[in-house]
Protein backbone atom coordinates (compact mmCIF):
# COMPACT_ATOMS: atom_id res chain seq x y z
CA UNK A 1 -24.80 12.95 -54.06
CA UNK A 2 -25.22 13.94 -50.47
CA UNK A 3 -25.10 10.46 -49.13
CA UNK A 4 -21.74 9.59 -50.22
CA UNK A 5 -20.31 12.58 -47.97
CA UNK A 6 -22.25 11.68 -45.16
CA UNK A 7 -21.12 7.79 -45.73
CA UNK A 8 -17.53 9.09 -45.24
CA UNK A 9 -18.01 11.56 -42.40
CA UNK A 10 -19.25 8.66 -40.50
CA UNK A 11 -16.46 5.87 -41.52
CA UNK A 12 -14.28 8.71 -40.66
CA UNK A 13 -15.90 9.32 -37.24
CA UNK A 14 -15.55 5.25 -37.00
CA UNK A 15 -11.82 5.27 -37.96
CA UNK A 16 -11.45 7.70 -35.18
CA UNK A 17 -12.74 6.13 -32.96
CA UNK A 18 -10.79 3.11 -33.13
CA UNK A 19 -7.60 5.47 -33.91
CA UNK A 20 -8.29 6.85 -30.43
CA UNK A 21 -8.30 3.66 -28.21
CA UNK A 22 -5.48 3.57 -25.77
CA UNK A 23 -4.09 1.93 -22.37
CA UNK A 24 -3.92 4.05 -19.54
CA UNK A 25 -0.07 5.00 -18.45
CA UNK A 26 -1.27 4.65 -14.86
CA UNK A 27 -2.96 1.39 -15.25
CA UNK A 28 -6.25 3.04 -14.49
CA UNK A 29 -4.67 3.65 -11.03
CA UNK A 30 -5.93 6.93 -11.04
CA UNK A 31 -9.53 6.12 -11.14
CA UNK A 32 -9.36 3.92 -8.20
CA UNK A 33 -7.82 6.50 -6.41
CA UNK A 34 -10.68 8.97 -7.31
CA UNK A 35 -13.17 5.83 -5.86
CA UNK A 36 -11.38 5.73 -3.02
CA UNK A 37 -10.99 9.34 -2.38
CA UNK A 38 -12.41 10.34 1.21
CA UNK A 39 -12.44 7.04 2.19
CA UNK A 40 -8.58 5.95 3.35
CA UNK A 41 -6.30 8.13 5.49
CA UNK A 42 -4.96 11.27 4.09
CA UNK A 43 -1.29 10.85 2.89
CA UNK A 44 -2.59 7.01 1.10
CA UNK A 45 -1.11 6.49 -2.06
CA UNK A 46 -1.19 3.64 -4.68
CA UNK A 47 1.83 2.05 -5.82
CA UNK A 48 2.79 2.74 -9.26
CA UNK A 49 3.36 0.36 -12.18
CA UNK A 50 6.76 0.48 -11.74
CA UNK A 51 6.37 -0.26 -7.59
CA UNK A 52 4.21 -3.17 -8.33
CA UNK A 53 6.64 -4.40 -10.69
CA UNK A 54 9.55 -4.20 -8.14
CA UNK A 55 12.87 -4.22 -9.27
CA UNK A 56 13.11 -7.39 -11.21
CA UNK A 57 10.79 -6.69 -14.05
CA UNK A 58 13.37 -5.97 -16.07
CA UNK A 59 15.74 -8.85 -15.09
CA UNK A 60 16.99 -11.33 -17.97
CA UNK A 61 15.58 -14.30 -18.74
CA UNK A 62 16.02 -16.82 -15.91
CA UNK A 63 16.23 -14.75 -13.19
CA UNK A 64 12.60 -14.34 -12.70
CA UNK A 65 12.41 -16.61 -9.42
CA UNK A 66 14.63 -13.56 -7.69
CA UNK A 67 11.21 -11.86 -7.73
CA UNK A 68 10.31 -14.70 -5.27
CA UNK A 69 12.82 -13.99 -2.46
CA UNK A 70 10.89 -12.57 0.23
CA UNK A 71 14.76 -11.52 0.81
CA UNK A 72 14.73 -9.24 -2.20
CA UNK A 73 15.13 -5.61 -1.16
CA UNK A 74 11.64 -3.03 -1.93
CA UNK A 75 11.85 -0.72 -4.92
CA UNK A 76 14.12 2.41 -3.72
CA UNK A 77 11.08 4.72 -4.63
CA UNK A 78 8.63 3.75 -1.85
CA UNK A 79 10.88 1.57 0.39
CA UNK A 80 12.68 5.23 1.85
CA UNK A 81 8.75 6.00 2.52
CA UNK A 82 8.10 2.62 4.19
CA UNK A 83 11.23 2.97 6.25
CA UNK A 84 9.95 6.76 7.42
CA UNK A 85 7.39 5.49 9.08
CA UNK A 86 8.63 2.41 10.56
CA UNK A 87 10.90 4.83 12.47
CA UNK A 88 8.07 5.74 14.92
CA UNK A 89 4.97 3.71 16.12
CA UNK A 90 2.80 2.77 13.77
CA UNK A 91 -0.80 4.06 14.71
CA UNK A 92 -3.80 2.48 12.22
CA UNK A 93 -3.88 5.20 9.59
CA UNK A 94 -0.26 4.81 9.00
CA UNK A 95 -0.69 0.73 8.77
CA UNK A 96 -3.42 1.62 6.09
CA UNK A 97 -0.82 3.73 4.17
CA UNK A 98 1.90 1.21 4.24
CA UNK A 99 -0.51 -1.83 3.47
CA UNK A 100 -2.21 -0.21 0.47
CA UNK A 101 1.43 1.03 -0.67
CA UNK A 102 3.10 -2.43 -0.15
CA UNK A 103 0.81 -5.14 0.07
CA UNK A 104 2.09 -7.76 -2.70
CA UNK A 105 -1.80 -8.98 -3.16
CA UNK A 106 -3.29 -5.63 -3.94
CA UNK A 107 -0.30 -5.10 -6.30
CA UNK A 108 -1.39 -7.96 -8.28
CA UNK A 109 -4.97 -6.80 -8.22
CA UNK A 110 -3.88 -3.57 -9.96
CA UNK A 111 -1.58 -5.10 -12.63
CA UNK A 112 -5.01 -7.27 -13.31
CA UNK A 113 -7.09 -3.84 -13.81
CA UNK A 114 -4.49 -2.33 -16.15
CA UNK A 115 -4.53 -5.76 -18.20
CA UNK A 116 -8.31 -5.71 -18.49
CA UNK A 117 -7.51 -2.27 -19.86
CA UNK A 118 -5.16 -3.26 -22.05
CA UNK A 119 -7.63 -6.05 -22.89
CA UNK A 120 -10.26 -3.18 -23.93
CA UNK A 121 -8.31 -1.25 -26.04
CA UNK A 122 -7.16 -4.62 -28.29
CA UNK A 123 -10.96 -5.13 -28.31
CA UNK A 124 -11.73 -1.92 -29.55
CA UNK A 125 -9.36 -2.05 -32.29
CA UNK A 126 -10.32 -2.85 -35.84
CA UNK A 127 -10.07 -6.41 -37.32
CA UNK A 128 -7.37 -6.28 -39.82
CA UNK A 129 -8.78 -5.95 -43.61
CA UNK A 130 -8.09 -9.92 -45.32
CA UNK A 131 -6.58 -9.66 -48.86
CA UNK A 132 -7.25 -12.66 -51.39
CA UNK A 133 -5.42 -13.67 -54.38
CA UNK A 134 -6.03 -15.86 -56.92
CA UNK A 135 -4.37 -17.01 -60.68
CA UNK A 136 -6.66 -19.24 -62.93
CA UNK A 137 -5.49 -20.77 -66.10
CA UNK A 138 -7.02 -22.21 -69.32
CA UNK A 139 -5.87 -23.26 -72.85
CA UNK A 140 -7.70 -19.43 -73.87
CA UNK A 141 -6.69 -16.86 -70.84
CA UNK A 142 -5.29 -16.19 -67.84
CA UNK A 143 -7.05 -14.92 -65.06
CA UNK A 144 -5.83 -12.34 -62.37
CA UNK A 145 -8.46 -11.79 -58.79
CA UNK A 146 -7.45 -9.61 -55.78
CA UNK A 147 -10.05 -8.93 -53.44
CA UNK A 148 -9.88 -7.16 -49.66
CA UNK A 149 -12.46 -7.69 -47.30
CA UNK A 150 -13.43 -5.93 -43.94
CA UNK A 151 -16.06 -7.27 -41.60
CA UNK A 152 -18.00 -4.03 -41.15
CA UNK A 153 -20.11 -5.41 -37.89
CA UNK A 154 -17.33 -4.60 -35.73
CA UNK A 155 -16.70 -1.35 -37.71
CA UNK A 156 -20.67 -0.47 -37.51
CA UNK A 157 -20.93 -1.46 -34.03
CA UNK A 158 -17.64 0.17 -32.44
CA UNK A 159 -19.55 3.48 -30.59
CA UNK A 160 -21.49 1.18 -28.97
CA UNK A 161 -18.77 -1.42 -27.89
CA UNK A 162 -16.94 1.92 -26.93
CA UNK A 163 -18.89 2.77 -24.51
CA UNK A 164 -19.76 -0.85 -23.34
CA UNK A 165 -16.26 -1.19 -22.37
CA UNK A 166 -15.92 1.95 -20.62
CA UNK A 167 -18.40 0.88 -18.96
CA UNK A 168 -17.23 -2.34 -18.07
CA UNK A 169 -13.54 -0.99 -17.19
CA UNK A 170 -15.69 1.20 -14.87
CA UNK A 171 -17.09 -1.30 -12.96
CA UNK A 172 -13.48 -3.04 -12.91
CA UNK A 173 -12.25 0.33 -11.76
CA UNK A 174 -14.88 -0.13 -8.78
CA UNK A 175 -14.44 -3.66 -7.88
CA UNK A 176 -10.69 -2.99 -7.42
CA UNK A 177 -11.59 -0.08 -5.60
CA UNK A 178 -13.20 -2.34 -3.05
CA UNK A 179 -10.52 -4.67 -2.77
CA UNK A 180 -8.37 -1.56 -1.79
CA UNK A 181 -11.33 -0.94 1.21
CA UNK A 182 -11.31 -4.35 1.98
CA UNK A 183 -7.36 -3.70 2.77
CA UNK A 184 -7.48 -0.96 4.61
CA UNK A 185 -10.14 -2.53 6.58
CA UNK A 186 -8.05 -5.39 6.96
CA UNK A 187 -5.11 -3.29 8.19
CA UNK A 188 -7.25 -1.68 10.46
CA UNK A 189 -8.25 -4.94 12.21
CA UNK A 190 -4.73 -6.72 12.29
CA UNK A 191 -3.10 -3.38 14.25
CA UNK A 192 -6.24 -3.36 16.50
CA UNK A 193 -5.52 -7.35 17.36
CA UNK A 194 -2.04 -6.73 17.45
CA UNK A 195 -2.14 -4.00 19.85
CA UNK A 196 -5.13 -5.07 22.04
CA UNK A 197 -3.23 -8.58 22.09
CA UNK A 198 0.08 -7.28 23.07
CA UNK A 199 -2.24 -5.07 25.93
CA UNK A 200 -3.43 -8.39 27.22
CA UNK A 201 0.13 -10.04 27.39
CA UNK A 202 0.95 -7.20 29.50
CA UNK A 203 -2.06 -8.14 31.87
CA UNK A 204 -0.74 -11.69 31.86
CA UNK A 205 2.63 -11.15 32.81
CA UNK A 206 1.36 -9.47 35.77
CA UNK A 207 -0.70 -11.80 36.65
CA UNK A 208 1.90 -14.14 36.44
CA UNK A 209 4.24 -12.17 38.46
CA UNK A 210 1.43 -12.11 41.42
CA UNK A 211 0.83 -15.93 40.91
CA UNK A 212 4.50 -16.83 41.28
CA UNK A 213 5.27 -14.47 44.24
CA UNK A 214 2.27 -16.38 46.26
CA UNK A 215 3.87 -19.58 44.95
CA UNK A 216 7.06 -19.02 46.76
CA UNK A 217 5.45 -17.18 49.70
CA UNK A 218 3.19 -20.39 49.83
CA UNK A 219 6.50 -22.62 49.72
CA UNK A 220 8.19 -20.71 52.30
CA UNK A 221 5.22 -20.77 55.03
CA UNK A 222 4.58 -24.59 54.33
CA UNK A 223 8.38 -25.19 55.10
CA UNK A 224 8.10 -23.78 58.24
CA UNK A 225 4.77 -25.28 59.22
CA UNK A 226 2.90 -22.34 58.75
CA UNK A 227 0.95 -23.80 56.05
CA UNK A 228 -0.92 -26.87 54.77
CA UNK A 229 0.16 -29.30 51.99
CA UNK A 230 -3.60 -28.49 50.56
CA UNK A 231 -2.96 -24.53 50.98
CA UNK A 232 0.42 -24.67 49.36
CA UNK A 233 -1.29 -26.69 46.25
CA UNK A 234 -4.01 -24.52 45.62
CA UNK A 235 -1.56 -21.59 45.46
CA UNK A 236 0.90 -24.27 43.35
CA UNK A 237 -2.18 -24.68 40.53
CA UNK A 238 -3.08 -20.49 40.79
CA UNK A 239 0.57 -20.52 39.57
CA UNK A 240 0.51 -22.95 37.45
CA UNK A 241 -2.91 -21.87 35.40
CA UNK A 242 -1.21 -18.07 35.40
CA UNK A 243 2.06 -19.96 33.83
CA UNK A 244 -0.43 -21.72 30.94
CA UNK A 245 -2.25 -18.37 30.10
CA UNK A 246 0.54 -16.47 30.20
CA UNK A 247 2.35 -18.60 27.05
CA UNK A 248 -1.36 -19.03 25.32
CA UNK A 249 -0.87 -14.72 25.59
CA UNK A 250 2.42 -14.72 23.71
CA UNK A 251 1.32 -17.02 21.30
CA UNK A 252 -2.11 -15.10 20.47
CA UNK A 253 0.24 -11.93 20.83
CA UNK A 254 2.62 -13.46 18.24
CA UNK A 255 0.20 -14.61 15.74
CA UNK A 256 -1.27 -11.01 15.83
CA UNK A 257 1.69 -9.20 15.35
CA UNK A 258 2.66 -11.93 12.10
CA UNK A 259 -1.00 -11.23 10.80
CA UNK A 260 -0.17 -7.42 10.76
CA UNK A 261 3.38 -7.90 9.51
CA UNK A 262 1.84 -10.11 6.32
CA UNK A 263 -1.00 -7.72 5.98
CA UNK A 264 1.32 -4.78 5.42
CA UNK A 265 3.93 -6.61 3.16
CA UNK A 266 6.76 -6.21 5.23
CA UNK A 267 9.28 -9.13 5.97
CA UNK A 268 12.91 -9.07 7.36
CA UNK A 269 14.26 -5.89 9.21
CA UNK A 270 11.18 -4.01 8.12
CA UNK A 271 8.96 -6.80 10.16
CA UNK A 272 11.50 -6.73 12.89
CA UNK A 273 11.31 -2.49 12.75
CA UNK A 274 7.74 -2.90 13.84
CA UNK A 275 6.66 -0.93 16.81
CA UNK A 276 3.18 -0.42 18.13
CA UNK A 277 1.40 1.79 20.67
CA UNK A 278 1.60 0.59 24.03
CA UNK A 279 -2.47 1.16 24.62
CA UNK A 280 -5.47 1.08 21.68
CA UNK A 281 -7.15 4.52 21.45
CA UNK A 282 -9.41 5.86 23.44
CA UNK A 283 -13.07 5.73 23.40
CA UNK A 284 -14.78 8.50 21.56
CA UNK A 285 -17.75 10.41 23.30
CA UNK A 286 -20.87 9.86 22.99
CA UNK A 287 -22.16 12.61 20.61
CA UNK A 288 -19.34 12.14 18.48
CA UNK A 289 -20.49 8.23 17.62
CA UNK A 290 -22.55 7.85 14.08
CA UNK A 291 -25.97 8.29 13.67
CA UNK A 292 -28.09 5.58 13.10
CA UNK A 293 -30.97 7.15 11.50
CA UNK A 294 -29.11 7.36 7.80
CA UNK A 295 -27.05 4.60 7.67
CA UNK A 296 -29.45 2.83 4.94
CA UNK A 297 -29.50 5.68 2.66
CA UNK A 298 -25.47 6.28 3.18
CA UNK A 299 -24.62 2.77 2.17
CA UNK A 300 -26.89 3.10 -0.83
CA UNK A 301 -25.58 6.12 -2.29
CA UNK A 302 -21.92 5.60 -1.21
CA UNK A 303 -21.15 1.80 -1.31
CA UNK A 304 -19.21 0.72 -4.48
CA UNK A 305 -20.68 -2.64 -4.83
CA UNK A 306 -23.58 -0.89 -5.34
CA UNK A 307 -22.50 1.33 -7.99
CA UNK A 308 -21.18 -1.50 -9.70
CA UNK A 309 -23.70 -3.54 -10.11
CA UNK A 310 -26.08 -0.40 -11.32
CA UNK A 311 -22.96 0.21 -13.89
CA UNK A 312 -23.11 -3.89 -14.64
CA UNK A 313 -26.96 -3.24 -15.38
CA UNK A 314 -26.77 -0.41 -17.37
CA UNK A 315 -24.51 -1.93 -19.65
CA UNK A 316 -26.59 -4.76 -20.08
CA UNK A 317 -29.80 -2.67 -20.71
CA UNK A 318 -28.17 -1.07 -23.41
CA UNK A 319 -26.79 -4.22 -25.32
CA UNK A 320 -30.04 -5.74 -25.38
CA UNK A 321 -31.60 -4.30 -28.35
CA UNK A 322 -28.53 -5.22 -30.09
CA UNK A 323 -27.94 -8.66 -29.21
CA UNK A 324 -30.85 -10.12 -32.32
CA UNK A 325 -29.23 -8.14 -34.51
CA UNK A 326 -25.53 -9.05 -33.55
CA UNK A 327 -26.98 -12.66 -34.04
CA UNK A 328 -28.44 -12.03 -36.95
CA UNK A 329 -25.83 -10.18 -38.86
CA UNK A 330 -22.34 -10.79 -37.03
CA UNK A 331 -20.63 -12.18 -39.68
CA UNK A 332 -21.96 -9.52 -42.35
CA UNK A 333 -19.27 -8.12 -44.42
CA UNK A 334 -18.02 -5.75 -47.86
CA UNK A 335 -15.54 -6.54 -49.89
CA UNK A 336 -13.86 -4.78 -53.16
CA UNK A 337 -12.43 -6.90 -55.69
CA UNK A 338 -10.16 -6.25 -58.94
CA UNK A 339 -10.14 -9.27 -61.38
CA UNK A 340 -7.67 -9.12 -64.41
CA UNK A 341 -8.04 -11.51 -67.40
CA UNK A 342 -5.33 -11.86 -70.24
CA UNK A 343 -6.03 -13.77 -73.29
CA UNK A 344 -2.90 -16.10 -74.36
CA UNK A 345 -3.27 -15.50 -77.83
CA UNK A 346 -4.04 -11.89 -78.62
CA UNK A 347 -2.70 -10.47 -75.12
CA UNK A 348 -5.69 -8.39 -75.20
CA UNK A 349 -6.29 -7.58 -70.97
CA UNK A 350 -10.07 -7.11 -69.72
CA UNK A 351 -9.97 -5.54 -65.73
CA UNK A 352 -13.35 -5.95 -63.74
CA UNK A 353 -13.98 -3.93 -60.47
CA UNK A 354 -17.05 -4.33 -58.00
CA UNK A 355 -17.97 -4.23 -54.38
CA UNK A 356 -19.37 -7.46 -52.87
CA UNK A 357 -21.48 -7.51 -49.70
CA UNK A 358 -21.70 -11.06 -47.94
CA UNK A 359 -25.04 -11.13 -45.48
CA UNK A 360 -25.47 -14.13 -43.62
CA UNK A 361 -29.61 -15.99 -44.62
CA UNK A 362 -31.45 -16.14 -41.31
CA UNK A 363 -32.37 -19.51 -42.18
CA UNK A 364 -32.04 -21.73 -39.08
CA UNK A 365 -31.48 -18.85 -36.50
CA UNK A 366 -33.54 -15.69 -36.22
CA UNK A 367 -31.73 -14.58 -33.25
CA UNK A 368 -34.44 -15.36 -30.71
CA UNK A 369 -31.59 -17.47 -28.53
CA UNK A 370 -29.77 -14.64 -28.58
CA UNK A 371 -32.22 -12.06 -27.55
CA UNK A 372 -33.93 -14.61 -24.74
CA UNK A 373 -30.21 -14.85 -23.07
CA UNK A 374 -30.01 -11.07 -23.48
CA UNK A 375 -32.98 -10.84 -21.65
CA UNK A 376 -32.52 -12.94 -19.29
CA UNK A 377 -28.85 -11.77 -18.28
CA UNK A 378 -31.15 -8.26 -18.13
CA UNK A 379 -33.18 -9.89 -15.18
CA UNK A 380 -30.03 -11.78 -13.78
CA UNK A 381 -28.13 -8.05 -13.39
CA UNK A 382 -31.49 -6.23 -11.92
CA UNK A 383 -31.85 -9.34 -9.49
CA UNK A 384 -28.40 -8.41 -8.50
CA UNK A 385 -28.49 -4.91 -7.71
CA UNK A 386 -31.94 -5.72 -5.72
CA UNK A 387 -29.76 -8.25 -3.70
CA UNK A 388 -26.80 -6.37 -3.12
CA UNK A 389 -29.18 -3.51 -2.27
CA UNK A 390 -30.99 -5.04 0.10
CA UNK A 391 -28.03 -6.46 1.55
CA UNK A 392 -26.41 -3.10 2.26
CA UNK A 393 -29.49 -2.17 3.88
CA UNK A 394 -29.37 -4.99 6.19
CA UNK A 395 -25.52 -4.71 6.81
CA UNK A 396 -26.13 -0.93 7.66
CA UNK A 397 -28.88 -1.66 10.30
CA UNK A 398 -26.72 -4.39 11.74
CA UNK A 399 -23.32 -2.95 12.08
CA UNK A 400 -24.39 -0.12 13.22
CA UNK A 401 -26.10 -1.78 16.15
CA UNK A 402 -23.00 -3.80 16.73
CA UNK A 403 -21.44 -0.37 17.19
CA UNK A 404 -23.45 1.53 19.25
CA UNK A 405 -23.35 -1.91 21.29
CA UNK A 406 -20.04 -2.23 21.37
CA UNK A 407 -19.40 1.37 22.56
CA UNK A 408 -21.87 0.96 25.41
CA UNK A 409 -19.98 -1.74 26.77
CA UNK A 410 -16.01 -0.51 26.49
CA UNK A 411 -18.30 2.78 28.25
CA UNK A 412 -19.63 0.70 30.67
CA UNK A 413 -16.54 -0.96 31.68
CA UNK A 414 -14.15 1.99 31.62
CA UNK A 415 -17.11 4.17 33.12
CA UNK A 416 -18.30 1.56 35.95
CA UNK A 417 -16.58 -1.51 36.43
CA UNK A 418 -12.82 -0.70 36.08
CA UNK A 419 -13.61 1.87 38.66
CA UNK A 420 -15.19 -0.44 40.82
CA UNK A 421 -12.16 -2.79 40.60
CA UNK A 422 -10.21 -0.10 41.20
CA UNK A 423 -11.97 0.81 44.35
CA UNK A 424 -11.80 -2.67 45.56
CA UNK A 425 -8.00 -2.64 45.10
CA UNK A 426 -7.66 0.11 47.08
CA UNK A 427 -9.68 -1.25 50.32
CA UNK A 428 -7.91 -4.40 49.82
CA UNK A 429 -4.27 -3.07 49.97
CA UNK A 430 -5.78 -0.46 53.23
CA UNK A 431 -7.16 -3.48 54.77
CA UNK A 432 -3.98 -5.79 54.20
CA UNK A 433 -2.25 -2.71 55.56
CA UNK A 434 -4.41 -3.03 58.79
CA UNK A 435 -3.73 -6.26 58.77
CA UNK A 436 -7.60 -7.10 58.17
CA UNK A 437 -6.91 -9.71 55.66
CA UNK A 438 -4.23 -11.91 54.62
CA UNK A 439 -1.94 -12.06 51.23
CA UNK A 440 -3.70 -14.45 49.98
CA UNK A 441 -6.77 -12.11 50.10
CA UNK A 442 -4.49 -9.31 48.67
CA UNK A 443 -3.36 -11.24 45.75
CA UNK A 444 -6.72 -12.71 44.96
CA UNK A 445 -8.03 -9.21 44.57
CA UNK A 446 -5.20 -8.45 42.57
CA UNK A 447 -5.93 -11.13 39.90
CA UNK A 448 -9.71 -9.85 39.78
CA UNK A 449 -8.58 -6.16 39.12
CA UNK A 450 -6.67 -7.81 36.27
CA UNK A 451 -9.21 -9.39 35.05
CA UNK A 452 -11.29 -6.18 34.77
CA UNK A 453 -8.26 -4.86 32.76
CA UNK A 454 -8.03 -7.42 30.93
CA UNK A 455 -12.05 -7.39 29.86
CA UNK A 456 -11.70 -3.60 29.28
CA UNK A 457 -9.13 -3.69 27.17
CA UNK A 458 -11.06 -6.34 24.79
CA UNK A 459 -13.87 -4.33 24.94
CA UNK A 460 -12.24 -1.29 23.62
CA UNK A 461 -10.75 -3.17 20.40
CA UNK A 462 -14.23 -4.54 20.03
CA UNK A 463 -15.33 -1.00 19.73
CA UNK A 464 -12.87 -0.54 17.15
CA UNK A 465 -13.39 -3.19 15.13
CA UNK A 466 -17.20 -2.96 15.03
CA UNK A 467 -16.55 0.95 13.67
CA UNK A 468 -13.93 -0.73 11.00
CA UNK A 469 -16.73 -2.98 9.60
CA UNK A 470 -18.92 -0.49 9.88
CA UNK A 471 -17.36 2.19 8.02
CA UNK A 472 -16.91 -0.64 5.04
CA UNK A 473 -20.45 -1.50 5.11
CA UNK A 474 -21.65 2.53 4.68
CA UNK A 475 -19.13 3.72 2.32
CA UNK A 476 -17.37 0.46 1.08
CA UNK A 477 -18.52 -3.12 0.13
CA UNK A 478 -19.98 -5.95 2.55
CA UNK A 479 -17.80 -6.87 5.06
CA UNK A 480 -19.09 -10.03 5.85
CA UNK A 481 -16.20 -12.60 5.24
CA UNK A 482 -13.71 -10.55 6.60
CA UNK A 483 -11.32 -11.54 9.28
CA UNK A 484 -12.84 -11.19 12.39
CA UNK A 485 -11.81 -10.89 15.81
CA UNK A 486 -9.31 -13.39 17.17
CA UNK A 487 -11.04 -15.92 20.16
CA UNK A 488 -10.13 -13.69 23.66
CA UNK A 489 -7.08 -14.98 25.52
CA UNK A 490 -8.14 -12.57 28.34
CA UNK A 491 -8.46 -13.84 31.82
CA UNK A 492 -11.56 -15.56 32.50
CA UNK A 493 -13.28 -16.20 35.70
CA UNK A 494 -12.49 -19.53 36.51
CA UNK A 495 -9.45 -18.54 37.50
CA UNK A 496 -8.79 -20.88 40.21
CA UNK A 497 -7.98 -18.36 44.01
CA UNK A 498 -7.12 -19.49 47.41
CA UNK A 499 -10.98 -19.01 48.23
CA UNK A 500 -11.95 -22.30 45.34
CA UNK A 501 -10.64 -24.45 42.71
């Protein structure tokens, strides 16, 4: 007598269970933002379902290719916030905050997690009971069958599926997590190029300025005799070479600034609302760089890939000893059936009740397929989390190196060689003042102390960008992949002067 209680405590606890299962208001929102907690810039926020669905979710039928307009205005709730800070220059934490807030592709990425959600819960739900009927005839009776059915597999097997696809959902939860990193990360680069690029337009145009006054100073003296044909064309192709990397500047400057603009979702007035810094940041000192000596055992414990794939394998682990007997006994089922038969002649009514239990006969599979691929998906996840493992490892040794390299070179040029060129400037103009050396000499100088500019100023956003792939590799996902710097536009050395071509 006690097992029939207990029978029903448990289907109750079962019917619970699936009672329970629901989609997340938030689109599971909220758990990526607890991923990627202490990892974007204070004041970063996630755009709700009703952002990401932007004003024309709720349009009629047929207007759904308004949604396509890059022209159509932002949702009122977060555009005011956008517009805020456009209305000052945008420094890199605030391009993370309006990228992850308006980005069109991480919206989509979101809407995905909150249908695999929705996807869960319709998994998790019960298969509806099937109901048969039936009416047989003869010459003697007539005969009555109702029977409802329930696969109880599913019913049997829905704690474990439960937690399976939390499980699962959690390591969605991560991986879209990451793609929010991988954003950020992103934002972070395009403002560095964009600023560092509009830096080295500035350099240009000043080098272009010195190149054109020699030009005419050059066209002037030969006029008068005072100067060769061969003199005046040297200084002709100095201003001619400042001319072509002046325009290659712009463009690079141009394609920046559009990279950034796409990367942040804006378009129209928003895009043309777009101010930057004049100057990147400045170099941090030396004992406030990273350490080295943990990086491995950050990007272990803190990378989400990681914790992923160690979610991916425990989930696996855990359905293996069920996968023979999910083979074995998936399409078990119980059944109760009523069967009413009426004889024609006397009218005399017979009812029959009974419970029916259909098991399938392992006859021609045992469910050793079934385990083996269970198995072997077991070793496929493990090999995983080894790989990615080892990868971060890797990644951590080498971007840190990359970093501490990086920031000994902007050091060394801010530290030594802009002062240097500096220098030089100086006892050029003194000397042109003394009337030591000539113009020519003058501007020459000139173009080098650009250069040095120029090089410093490239070295400083490849500071930048080496701590932006770093910070991804300890506490994010790879970053290998990722955009990387854009080819240098800066001056180069071959920049032809009076003294050779």
């Amino acid at each position: 007598m006690t097992r029939l209680p207990a029978l029903t405590g448990a289907l109750c606890t079962v019917l619970i269970l699936a009672g329970c299962t629901s989609v997340a208001p938030d689109g599971l929102r909220s758990d990526v933002a607890r991923h990627t907690q202490g990892r974007l810039p204070a004041g970063t926020e996630l755009p709700s379902p009703a952002t990401a669905a932007g004003p024309q979710a709720d349009a009629p039928a047929g207007t759904a290719t308004a949604a396509l307009d890059p022209a159509s205005p932002h949702p009122a709730h977060h555009a005011a916030q956008v517009d805020a800070w456009l209305a000052q220059p945008v420094d890199a934490d605030t391009a993370v905050r309006i990228a992850v807030l308006n980005n069109p592709g991480l919206q989509a990425q979101l809407a995905q997690l909150a249908a695999q959600d929705a996807a869960r819960a319709q998994s998790l739900t019960l298969i509806n009971p099937s109901l048969t009927l039936g009416r047989f005839t003869n010459a003697h009776e007539r005969e009555l069958e109702r029977e409802i059915g329930l696969g109880i597999v599913d019913l049997i097997t829905l704690p474990w599926r439960a937690r399976w696809q939390g499980w699962q959902m959690e390591r969605a939860t991560l991986e879209t997590a990451q793609a929010v990193l991988r954003l950020a990360a992103d934002a972070r680069r395009a403002w560095l190029n964009a600023v560092a690029a509009q830096q080295t337009l500035q350099a240009h145009a000043r080098l272009h300025d010195a190149a054109v006054a020699g030009g005419e100073l050059a066209r002037r003296m030969a006029a008068v005799g005072n100067f060769s044909q061969l003199q005046q064309a040297r200084e002709l192709r100095v201003q001619q070479d400042a001319a072509a990397q002046l325009a290659r500047a712009r463009l690079a400057a141009a394609l920046a600034r559009e990279d950034l603009t796409r990367t942040l979702g804006l378009w129209g007035p928003q895009a043309m609302a777009l101010r930057l810094p004049a100057q990147l940041p400045p170099l941090p000192r030396a004992e406030d760089l990273r350490p080295g000596d943990a990086a491995e055992a950050t990007a272990l414990r803190e990378r989400l890939d990681v914790r992923a794939l160690r979610r991916d394998l425990d989930t696996t682990a855990d359905r293996l000893g069920v996968a023979r007997v999910g083979a074995l006994f998936g399409d078990m089922g119980l059944s109760h059936s009523r069967n009413t038969s009426t004889e024609r002649d006397s009218g005399h009514r017979e009812q029959t009740r009974g419970w029916e239990l259909t098991l399938p006969l392992p006859l021609f599979d045992w469910g050793g397929s079934a385990s083996a691929a269970a198995r072997a998906e077991l070793d496929r996840s493990a090999a995983r989390l080894r790989d990615t493992a080892l990868r971060a490892r890797s990644e951590a040794r080498s971007h840190w190196l990359r970093y501490r390299t990086a920031w000994d070179l902007a050091h060394q040029q801010h530290a030594e060689v802009l002062p240097t060129a500096q220098f030089m400037q100086d006892e050029a103009v003194l000397r042109y003042n003394g009337m030591f050396i000539s113009t020519w000499d003058l501007l020459a100088q000139a173009r080098s102390t650009t250069l040095a500019v120029a090089q410093a100023t490239d070295a400083v956003r490849d500071f930048w960008l080496a701590e932006v792939d770093l910070q991804l590799a300890l506490t994010g996902t790879s970053p290998d992949g990722a955009a990387s710097a854009p080819r240098d536009v800066a001056l180069t050395t071959s920049t032809p002067t009076r003294e050779g071509h």
